[in-house]
Protein backbone atom coordinates (compact mmCIF):
# COMPACT_ATOMS: atom_id res chain seq x y z
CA UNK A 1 13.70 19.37 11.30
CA UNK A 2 11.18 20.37 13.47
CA UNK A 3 12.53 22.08 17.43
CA UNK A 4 16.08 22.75 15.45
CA UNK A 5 17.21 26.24 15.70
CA UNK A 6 20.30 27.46 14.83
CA UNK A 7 23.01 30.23 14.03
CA UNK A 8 25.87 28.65 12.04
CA UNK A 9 27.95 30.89 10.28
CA UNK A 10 31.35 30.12 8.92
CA UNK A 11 33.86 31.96 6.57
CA UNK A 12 35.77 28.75 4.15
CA UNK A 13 39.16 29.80 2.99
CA UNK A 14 41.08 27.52 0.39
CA UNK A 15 43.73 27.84 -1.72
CA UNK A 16 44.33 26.97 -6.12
CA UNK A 17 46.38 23.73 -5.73
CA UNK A 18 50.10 25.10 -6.34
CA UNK A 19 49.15 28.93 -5.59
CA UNK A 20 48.89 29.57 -8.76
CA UNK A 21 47.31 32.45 -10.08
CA UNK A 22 44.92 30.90 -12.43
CA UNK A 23 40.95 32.64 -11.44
CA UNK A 24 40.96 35.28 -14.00
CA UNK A 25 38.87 38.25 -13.69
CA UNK A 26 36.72 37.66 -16.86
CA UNK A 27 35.30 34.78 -15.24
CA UNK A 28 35.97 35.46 -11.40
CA UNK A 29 31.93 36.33 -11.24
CA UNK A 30 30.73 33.21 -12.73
CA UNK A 31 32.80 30.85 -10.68
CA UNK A 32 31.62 32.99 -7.88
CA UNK A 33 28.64 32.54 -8.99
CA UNK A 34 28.73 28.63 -9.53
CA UNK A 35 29.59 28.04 -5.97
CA UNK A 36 26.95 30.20 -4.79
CA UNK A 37 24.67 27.85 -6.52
CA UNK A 38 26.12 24.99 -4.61
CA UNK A 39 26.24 26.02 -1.28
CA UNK A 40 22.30 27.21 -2.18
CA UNK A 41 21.67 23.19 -3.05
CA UNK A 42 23.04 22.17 0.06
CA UNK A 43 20.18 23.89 1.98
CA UNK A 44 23.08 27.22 2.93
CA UNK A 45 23.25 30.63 1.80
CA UNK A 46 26.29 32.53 1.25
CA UNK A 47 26.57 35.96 2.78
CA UNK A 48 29.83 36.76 0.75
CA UNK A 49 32.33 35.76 -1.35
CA UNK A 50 35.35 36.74 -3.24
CA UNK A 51 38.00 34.17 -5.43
CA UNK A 52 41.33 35.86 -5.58
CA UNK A 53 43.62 34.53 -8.37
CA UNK A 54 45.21 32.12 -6.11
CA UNK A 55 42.61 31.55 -3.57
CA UNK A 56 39.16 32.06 -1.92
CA UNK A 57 37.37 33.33 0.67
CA UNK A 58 33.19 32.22 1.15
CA UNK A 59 31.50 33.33 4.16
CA UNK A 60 28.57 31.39 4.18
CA UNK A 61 25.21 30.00 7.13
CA UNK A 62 25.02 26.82 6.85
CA UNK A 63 22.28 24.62 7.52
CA UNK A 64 22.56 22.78 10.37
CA UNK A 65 22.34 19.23 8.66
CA UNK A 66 25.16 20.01 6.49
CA UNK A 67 28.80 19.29 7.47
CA UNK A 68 31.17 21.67 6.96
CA UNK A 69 33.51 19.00 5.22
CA UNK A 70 30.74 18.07 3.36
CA UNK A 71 30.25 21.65 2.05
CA UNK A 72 33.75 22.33 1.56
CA UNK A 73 34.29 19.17 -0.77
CA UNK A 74 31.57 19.95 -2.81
CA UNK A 75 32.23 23.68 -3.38
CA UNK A 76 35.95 22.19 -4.48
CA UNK A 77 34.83 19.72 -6.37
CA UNK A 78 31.69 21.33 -8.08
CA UNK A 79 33.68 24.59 -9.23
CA UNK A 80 36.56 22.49 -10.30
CA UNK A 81 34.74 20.42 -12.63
CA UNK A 82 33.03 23.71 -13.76
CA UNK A 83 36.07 25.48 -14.59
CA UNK A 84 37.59 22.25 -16.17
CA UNK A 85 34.24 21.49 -18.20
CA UNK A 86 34.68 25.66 -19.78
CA UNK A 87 38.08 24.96 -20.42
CA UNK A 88 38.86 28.73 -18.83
CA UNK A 89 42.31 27.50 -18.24
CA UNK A 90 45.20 25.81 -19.90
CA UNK A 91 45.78 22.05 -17.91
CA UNK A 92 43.97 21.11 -15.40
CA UNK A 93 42.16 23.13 -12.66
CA UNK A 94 42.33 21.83 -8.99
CA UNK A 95 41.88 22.98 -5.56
CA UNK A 96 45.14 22.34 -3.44
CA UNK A 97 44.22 19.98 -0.08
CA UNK A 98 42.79 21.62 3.06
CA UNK A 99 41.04 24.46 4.33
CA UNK A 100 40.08 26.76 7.37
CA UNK A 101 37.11 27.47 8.65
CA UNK A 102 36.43 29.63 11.16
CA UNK A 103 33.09 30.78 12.98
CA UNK A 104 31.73 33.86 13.83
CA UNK A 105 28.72 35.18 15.52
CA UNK A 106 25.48 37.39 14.15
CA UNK A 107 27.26 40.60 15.46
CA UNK A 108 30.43 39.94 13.40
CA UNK A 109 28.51 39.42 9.73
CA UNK A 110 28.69 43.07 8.38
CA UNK A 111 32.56 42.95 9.17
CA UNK A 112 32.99 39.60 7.94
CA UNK A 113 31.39 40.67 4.72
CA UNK A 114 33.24 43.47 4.83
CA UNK A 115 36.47 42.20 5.30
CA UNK A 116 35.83 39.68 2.16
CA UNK A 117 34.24 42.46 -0.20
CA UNK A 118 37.16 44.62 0.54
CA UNK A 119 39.74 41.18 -0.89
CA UNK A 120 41.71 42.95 -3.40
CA UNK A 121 42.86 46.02 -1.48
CA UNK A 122 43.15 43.91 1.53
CA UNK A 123 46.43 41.94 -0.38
CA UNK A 124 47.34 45.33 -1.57
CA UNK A 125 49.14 45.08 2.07
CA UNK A 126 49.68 41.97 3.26
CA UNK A 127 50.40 38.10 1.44
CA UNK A 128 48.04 35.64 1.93
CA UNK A 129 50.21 33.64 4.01
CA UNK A 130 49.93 36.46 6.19
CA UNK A 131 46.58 36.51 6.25
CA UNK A 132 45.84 33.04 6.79
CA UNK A 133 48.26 32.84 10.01
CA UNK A 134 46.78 35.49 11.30
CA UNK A 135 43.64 33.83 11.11
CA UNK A 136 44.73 30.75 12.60
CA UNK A 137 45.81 33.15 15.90
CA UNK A 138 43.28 35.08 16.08
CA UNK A 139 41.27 32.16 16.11
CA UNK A 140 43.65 30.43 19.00
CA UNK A 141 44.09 26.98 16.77
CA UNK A 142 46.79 25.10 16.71
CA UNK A 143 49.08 24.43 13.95
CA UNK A 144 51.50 21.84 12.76
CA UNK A 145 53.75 24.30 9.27
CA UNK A 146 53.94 21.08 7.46
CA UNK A 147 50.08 20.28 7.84
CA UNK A 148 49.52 23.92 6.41
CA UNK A 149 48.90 24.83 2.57
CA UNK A 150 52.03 25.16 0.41
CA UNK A 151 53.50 28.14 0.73
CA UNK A 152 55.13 29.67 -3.05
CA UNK A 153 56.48 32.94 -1.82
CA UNK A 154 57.99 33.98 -4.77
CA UNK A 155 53.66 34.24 -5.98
């Protein structure tokens, strides 16, 4: 792609289908590391990433021939037929519908990593419902509730 310069960086959040809490630990680095691999075939490179039990956050510069629906739907799909292949759960695995995605500039990477790095202490203090809304502000996008991901509370 000769004359095509660009600066694309985007940080995916999605959610377990249900909210359940079903990415273990013991293999929380090799699904990690089994998306990385995909968003590296699809010409990106992640900057930083971090699967909670119940959901995920991948920070990632994307190439600029590469869709970010197209990305999304094959990190879902490709670490969903991973983790069903290993068996690492009982039933089957699947990523509930929908995402964010939400852009950020060169001078916001090290706190974008940061902020995804730092996952686990982060929920320490606030739900990921939280989280998520406040994304969707801070971002100024609008919202329909029902259109959002399913919200288990009681998680």
């Amino acid at each position: 792609m000769a004359n095509t310069y660009t600066q694309l960086y985007v940080q995916l959040v999605f959610c377990v289908k249900g909210r359940e809490n079903l990415i273990k630990e013991n293999f929380r680095d090799d699904l990690e590391k089994v998306m990385c691999g995909i968003v590296r075939e699809l010409k990106s490179k992640t900057l930083a990433i971090y699967c909670n039990p119940d959901h995920t956050h991948i920070f990632i510069g994307i190439h600029p021939t590469i869709s970010v629906s197209k990305i999304i739907e094959q990190i879902k799909s490709g670490s969903s037929n991973w983790l069903n292949n290993k068996n690492l759960i009982v039933g089957k695995f699947s990523w509930q519908d929908g995402y964010g995605a939400f852009t950020y500039s060169k001078s916001q990477i090290d706190n974008v990593i940061k902020y995804i790095q730092n996952q686990p202490e982060h929920h320490k203090k606030q739900t990921f419902k939280e989280e998520y809304l406040s994304f969707l502000n801070k971002f100024d996008i609008d919202y329909d509730t029902k259109y959002l991901f399913d919200w288990y509370d009681n998680i």
